[in-house]
C-alpha atoms as a PDB file:
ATOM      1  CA  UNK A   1      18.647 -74.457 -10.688  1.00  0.00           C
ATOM      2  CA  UNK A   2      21.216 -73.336  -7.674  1.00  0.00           C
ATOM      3  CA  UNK A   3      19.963 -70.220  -6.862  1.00  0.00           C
ATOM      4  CA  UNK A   4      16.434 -70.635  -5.015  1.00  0.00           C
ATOM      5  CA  UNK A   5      14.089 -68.042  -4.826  1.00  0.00           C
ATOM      6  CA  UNK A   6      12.649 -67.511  -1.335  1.00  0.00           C
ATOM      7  CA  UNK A   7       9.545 -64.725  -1.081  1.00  0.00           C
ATOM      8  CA  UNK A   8       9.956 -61.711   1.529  1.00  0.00           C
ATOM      9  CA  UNK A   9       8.305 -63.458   4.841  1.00  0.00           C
ATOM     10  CA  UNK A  10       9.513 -66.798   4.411  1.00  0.00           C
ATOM     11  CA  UNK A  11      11.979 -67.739   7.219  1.00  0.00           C
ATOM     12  CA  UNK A  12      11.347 -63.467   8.339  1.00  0.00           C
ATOM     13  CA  UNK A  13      13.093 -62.357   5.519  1.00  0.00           C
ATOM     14  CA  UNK A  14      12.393 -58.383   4.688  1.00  0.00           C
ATOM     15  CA  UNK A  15      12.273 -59.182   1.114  1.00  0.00           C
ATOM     16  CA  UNK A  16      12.427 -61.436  -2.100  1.00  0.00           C
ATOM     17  CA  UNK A  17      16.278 -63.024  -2.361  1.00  0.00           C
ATOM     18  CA  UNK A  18      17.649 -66.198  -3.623  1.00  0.00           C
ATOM     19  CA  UNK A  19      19.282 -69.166  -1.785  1.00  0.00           C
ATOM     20  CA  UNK A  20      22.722 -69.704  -3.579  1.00  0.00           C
ATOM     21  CA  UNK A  21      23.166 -73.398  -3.037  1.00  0.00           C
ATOM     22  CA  UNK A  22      26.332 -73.475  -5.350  1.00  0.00           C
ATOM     23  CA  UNK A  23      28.171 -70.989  -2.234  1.00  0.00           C
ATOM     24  CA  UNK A  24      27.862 -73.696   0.377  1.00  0.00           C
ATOM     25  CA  UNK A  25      29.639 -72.655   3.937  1.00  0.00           C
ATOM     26  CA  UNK A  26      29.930 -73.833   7.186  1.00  0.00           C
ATOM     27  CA  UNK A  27      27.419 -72.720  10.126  1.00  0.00           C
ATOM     28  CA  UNK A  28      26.937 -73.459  13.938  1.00  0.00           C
ATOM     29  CA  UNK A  29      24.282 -75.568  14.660  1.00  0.00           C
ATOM     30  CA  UNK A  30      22.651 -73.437  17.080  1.00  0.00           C
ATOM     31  CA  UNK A  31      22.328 -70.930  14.256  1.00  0.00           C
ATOM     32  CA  UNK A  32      19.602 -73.057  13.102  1.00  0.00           C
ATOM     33  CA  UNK A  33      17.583 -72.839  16.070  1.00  0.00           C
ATOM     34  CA  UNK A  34      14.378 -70.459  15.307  1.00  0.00           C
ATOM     35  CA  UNK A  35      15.337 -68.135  18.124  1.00  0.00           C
ATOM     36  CA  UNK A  36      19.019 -67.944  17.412  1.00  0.00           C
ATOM     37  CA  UNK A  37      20.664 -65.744  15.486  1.00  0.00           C
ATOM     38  CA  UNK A  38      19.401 -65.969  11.789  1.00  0.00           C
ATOM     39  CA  UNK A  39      15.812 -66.152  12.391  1.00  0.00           C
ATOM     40  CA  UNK A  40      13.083 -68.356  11.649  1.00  0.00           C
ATOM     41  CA  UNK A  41      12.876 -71.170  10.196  1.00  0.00           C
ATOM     42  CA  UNK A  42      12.388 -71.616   6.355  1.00  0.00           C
ATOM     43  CA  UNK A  43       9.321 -73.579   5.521  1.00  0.00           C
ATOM     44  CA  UNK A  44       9.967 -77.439   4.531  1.00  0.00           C
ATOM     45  CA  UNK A  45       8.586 -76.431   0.775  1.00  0.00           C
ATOM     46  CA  UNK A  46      11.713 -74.102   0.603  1.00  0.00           C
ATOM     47  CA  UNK A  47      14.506 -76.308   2.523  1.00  0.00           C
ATOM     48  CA  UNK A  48      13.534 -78.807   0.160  1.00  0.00           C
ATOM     49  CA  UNK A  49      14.579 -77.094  -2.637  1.00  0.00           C
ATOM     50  CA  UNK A  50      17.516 -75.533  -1.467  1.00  0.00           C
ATOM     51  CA  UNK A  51      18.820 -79.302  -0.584  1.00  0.00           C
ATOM     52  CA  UNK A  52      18.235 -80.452  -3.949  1.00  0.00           C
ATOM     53  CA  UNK A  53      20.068 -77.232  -5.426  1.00  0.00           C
ATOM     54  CA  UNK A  54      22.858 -78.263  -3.105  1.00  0.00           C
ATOM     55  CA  UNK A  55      22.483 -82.089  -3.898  1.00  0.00           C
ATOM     56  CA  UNK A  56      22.559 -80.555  -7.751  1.00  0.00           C
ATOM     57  CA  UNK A  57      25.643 -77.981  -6.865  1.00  0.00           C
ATOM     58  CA  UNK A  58      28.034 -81.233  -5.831  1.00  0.00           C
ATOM     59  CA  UNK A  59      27.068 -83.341  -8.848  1.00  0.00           C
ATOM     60  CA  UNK A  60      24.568 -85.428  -6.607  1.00  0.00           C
ATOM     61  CA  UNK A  61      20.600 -86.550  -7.943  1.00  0.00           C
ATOM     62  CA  UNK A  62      18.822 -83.792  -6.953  1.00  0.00           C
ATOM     63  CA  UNK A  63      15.564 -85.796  -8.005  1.00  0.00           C
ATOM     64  CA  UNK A  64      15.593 -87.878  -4.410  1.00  0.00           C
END
């Protein structure tokens, strides 16, 4: 449940990896932008599920 599998081409990933939405960090919000450093955006299907596993990670209702 906090580690989100995200197919190669989502967001311009090169291959199949996981979201681990129990190692929550700190980023720049330009980092987000979809020309800025990490790429594309993910999809809203996938974001979705990586904010409930990190609703579920800090003890939250991940069932919004």
């Amino acid at each position: 449940m906090l580690h989100k599998f995200i197919r190669k081409g989502e967001g311009g990933l090169p291959q199949d990896c996981f979201a681990r939405c129990d190692l929550v960090s700190n980023i720049e919000k330009q980092c987000l932008d979809p020309k800025g450093p990490l790429g594309p955006i993910l999809s809203d299907k996938f974001m979705w599920e990586i904010v409930k596993g990190i609703r579920a990670a800090i003890g939250d209702n991940p069932d919004l």
